[in-house]
PDB file of N, CA and C in Angstrom:
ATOM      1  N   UNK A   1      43.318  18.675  10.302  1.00  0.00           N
ATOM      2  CA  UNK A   1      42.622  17.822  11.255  1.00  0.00           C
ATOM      3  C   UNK A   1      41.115  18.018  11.171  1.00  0.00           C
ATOM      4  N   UNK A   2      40.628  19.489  10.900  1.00  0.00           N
ATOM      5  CA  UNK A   2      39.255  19.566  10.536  1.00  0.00           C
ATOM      6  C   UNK A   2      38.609  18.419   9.595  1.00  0.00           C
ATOM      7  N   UNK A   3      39.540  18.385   8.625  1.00  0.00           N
ATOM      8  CA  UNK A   3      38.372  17.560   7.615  1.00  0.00           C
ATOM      9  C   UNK A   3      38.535  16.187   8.111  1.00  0.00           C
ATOM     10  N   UNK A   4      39.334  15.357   8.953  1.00  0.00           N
ATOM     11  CA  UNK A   4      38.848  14.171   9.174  1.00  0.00           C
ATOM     12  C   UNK A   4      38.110  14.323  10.106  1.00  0.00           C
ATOM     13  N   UNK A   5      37.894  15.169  10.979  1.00  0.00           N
ATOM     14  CA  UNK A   5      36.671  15.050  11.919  1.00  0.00           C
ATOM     15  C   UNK A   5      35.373  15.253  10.900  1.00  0.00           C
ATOM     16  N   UNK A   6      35.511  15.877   9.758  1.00  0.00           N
ATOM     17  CA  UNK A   6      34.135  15.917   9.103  1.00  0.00           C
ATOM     18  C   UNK A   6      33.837  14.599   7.997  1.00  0.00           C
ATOM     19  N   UNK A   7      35.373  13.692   7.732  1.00  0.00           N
ATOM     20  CA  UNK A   7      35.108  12.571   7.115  1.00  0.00           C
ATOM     21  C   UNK A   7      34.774  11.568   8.004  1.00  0.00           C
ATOM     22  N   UNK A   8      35.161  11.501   9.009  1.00  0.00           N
ATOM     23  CA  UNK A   8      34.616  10.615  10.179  1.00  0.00           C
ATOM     24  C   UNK A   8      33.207  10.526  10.412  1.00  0.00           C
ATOM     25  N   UNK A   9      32.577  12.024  10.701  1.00  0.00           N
ATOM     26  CA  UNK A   9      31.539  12.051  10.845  1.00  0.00           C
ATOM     27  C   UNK A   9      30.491  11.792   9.607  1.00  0.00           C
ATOM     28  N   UNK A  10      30.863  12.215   8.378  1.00  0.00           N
ATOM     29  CA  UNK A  10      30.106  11.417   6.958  1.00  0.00           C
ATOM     30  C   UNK A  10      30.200  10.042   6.980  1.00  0.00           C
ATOM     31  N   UNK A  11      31.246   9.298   7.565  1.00  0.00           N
ATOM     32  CA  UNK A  11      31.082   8.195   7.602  1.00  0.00           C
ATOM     33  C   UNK A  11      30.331   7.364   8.382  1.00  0.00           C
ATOM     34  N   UNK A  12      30.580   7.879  10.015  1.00  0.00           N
ATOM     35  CA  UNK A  12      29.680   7.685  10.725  1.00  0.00           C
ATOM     36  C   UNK A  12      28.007   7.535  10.314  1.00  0.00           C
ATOM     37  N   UNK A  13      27.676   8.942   9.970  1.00  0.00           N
ATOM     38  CA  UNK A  13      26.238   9.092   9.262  1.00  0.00           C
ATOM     39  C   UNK A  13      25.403   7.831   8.456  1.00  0.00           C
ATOM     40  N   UNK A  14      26.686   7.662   7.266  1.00  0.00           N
ATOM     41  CA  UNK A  14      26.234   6.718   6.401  1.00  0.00           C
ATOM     42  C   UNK A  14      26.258   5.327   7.094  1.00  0.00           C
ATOM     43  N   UNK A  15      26.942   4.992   8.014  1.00  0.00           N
ATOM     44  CA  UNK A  15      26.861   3.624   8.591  1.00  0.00           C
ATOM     45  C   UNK A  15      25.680   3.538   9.500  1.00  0.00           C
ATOM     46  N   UNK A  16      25.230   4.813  10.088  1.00  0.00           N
ATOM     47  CA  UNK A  16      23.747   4.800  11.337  1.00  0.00           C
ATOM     48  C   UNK A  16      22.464   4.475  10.168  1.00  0.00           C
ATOM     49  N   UNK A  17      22.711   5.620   8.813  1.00  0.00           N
ATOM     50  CA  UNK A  17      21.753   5.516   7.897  1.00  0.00           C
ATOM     51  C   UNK A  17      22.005   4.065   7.863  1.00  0.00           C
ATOM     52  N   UNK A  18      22.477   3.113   6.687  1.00  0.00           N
ATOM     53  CA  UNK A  18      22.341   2.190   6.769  1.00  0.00           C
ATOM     54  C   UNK A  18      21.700   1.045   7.811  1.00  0.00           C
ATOM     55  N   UNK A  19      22.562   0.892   9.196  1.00  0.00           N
ATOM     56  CA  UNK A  19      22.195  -0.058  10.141  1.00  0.00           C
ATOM     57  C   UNK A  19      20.643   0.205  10.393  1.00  0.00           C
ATOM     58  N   UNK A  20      20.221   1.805  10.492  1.00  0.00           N
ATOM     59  CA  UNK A  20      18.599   1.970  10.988  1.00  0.00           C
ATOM     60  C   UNK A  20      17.664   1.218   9.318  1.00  0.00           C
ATOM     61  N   UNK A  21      18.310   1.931   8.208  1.00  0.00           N
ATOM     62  CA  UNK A  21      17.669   0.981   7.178  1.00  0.00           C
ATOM     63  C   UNK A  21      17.291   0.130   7.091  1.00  0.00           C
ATOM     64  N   UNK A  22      17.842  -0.942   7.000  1.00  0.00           N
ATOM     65  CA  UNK A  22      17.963  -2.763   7.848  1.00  0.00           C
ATOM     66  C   UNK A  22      17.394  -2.750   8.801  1.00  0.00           C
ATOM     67  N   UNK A  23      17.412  -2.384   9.521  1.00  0.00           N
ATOM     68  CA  UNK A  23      16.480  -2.413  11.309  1.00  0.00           C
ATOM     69  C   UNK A  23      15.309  -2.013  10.547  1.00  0.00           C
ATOM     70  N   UNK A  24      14.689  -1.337  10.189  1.00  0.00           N
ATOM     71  CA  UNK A  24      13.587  -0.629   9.894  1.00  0.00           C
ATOM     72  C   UNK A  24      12.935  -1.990   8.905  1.00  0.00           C
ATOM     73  N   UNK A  25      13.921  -2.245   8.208  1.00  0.00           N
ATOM     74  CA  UNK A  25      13.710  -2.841   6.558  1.00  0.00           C
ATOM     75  C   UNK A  25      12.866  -4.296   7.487  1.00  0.00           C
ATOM     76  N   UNK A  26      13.680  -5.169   8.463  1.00  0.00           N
ATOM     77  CA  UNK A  26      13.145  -5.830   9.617  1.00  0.00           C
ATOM     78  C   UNK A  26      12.308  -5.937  10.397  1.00  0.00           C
ATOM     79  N   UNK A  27      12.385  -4.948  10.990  1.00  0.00           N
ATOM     80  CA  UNK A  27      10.852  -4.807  11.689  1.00  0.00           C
ATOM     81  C   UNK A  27       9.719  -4.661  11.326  1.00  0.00           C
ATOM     82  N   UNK A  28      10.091  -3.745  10.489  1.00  0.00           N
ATOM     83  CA  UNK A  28       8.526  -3.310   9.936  1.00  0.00           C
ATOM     84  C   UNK A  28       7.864  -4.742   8.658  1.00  0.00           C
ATOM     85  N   UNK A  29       8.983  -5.285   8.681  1.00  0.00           N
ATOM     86  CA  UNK A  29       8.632  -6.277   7.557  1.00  0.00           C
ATOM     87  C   UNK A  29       8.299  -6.005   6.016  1.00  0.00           C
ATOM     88  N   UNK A  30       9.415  -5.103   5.749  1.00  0.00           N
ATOM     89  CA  UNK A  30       9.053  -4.436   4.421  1.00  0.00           C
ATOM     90  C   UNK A  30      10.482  -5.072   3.735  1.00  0.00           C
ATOM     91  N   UNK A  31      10.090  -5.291   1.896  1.00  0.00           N
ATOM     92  CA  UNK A  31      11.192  -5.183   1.316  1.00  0.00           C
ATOM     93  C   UNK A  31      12.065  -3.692   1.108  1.00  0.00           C
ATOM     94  N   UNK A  32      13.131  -4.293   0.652  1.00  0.00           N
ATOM     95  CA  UNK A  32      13.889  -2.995   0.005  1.00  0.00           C
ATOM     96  C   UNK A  32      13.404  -2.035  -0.827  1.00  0.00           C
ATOM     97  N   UNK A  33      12.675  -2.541  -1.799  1.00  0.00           N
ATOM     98  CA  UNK A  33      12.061  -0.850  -2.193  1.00  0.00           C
ATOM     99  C   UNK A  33      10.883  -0.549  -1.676  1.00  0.00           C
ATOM    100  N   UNK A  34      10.340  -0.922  -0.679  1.00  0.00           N
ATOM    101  CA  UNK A  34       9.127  -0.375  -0.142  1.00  0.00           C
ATOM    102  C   UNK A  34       9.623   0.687   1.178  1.00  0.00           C
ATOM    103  N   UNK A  35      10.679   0.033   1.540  1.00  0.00           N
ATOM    104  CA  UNK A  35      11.612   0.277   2.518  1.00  0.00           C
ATOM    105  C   UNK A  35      12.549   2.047   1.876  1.00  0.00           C
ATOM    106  N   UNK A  36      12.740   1.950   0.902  1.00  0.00           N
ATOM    107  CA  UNK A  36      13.399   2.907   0.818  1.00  0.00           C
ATOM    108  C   UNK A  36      12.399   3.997   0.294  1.00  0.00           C
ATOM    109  N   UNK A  37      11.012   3.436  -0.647  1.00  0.00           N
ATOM    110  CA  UNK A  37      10.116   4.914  -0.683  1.00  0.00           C
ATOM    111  C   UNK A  37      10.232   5.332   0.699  1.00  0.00           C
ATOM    112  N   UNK A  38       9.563   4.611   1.778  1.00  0.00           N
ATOM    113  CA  UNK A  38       9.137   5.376   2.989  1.00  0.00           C
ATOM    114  C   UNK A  38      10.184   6.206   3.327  1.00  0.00           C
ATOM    115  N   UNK A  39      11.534   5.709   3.784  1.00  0.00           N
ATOM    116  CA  UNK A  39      12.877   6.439   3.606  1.00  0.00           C
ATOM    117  C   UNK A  39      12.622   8.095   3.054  1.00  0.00           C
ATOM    118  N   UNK A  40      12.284   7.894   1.731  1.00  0.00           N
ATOM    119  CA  UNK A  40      12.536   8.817   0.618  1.00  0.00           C
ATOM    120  C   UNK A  40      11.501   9.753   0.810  1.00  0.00           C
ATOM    121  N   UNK A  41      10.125   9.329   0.757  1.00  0.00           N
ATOM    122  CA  UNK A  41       8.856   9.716   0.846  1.00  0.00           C
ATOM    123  C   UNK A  41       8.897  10.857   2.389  1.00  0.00           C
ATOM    124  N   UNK A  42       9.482  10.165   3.689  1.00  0.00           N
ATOM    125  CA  UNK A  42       9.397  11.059   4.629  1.00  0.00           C
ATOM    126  C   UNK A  42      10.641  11.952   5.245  1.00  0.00           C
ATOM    127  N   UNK A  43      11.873  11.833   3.535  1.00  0.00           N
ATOM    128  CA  UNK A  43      13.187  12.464   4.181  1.00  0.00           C
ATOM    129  C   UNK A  43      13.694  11.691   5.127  1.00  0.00           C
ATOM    130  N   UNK A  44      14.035  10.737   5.787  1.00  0.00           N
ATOM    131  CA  UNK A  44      14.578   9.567   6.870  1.00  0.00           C
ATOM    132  C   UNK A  44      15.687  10.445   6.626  1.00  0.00           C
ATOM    133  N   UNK A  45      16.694   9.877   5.819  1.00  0.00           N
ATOM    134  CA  UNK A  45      18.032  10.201   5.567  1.00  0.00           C
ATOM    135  C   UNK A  45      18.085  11.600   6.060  1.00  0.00           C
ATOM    136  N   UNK A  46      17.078  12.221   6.029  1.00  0.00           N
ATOM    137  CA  UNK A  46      17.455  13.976   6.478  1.00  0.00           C
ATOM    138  C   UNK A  46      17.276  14.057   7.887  1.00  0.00           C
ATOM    139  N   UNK A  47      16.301  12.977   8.019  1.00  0.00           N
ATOM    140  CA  UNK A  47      16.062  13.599   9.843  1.00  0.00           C
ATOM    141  C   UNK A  47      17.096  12.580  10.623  1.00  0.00           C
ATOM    142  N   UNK A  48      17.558  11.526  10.433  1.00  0.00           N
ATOM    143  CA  UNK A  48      18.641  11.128  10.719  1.00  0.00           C
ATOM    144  C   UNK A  48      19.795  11.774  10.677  1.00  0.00           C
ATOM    145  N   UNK A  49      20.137  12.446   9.606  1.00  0.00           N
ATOM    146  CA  UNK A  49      21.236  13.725   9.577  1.00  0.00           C
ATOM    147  C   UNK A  49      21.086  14.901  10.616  1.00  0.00           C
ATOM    148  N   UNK A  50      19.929  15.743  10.556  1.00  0.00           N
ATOM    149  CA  UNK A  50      20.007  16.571  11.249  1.00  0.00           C
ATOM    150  C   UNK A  50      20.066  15.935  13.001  1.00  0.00           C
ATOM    151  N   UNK A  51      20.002  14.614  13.469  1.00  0.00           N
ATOM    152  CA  UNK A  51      19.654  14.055  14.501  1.00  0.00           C
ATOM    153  C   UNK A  51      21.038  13.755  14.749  1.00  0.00           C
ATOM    154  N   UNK A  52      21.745  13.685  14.020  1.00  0.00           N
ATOM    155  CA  UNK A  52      23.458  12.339  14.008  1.00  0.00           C
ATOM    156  C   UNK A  52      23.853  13.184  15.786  1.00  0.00           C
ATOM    157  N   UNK A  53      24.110  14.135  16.204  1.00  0.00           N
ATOM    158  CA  UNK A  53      24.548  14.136  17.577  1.00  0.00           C
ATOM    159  C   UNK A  53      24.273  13.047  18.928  1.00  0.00           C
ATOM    160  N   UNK A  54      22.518  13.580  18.196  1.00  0.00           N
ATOM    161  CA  UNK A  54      21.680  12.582  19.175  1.00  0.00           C
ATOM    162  C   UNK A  54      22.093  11.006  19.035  1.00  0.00           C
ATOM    163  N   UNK A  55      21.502  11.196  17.849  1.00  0.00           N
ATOM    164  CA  UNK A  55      21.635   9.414  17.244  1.00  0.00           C
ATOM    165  C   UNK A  55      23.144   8.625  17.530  1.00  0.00           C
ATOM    166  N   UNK A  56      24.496   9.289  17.201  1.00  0.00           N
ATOM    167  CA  UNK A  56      25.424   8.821  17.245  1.00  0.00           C
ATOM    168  C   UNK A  56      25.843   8.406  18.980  1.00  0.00           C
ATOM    169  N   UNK A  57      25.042   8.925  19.856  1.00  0.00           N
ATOM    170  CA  UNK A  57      25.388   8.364  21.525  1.00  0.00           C
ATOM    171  C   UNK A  57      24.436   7.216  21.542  1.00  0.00           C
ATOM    172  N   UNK A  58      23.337   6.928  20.678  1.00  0.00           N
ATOM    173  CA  UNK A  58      22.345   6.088  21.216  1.00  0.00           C
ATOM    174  C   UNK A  58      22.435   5.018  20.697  1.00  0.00           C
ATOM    175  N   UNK A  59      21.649   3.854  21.077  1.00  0.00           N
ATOM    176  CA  UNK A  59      21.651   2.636  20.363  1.00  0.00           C
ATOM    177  C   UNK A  59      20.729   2.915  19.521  1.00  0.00           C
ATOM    178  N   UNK A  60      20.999   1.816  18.536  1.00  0.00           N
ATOM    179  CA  UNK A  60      19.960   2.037  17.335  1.00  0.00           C
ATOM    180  C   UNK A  60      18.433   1.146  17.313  1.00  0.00           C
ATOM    181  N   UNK A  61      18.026   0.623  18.927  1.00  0.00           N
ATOM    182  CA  UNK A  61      16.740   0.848  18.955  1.00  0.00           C
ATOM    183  C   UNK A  61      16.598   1.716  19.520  1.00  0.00           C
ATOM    184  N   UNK A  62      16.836   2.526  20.742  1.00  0.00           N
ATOM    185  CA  UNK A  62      16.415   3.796  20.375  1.00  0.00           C
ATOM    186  C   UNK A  62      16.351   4.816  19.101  1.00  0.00           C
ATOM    187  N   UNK A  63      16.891   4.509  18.549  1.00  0.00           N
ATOM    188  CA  UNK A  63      17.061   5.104  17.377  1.00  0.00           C
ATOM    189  C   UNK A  63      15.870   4.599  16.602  1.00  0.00           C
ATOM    190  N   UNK A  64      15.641   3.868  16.216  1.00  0.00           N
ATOM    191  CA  UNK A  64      14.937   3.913  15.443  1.00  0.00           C
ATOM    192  C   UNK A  64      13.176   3.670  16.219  1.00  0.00           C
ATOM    193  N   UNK A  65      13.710   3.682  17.446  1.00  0.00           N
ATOM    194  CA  UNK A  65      11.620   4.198  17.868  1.00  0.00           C
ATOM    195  C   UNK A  65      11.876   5.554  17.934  1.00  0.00           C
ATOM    196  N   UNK A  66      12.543   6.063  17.876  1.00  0.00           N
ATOM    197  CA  UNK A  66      12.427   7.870  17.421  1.00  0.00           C
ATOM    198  C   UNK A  66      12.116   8.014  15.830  1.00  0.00           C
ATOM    199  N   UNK A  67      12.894   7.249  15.060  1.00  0.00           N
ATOM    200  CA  UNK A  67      12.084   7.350  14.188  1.00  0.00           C
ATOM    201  C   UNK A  67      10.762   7.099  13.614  1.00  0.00           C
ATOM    202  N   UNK A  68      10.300   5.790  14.456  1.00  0.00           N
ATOM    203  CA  UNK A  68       9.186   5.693  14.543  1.00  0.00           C
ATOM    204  C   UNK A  68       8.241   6.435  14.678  1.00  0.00           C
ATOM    205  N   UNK A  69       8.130   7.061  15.809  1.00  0.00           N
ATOM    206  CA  UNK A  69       7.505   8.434  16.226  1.00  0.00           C
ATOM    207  C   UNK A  69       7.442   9.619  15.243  1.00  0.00           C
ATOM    208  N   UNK A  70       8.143   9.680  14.629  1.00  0.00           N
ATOM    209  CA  UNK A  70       8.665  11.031  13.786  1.00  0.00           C
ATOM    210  C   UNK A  70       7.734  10.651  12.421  1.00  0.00           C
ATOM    211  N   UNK A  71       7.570   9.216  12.551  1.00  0.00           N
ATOM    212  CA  UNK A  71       6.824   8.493  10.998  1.00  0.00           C
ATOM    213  C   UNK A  71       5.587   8.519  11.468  1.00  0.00           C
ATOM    214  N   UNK A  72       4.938   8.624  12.431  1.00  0.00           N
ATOM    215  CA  UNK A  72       3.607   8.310  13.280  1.00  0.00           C
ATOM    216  C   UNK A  72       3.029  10.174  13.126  1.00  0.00           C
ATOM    217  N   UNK A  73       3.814  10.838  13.698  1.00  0.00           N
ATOM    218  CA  UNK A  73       3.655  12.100  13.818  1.00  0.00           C
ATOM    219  C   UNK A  73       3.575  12.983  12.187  1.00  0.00           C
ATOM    220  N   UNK A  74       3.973  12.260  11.703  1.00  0.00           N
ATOM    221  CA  UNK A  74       3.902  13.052  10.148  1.00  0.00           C
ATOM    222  C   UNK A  74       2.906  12.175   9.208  1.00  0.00           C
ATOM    223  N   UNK A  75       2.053  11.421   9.871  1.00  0.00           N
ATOM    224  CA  UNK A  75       1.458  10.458   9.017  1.00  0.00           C
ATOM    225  C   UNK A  75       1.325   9.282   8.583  1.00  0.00           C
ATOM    226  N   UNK A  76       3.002   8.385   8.906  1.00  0.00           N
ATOM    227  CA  UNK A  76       2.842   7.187   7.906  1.00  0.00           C
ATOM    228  C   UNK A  76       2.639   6.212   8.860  1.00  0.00           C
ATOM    229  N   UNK A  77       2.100   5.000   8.508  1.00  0.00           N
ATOM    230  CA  UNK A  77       1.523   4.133   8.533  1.00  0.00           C
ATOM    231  C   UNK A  77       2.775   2.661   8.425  1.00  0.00           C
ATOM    232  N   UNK A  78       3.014   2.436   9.830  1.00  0.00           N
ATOM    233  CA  UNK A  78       4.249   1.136   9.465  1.00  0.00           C
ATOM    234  C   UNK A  78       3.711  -0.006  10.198  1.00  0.00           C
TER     235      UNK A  78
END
């Protein structure tokens, strides 16, 4: 039973990663690969991971003005 709670939750992950991707990819008015340096460039995928507790109760605009913040606070420019 352990490991589907941990395949659930990889799955989970990859579907928040994604949906905030797209949201992000949207708002900010960026294409896909400009969209995924920033991603790449500021670790997204990691701080979304280490966040998934948080992130997985919230909606994903909250979600992603936390990430916002987190992109503001380290420098980048959206």
């Amino acid at each position: 039973m352990g490991g589907f709670v941990g395949e659930k939750q990889a799955d989970d992950l990859f579907l928040i990663q994604i949906r905030l991707f797209r949201l992000a990819q949207n708002k900010w008015n960026l294409d896909e690969e400009k969209c995924s340096e920033l991603f790449n460039r500021y670790k997204i995928y990691d701080y979304i991971e280490t966040c998934y507790e948080f992130f997985h109760v919230q909606g994903d605009e909250a979600n992603l003005a936390d990430i916002e913040n987190y992109l503001k606070n380290n420098g980048a420019e959206i």
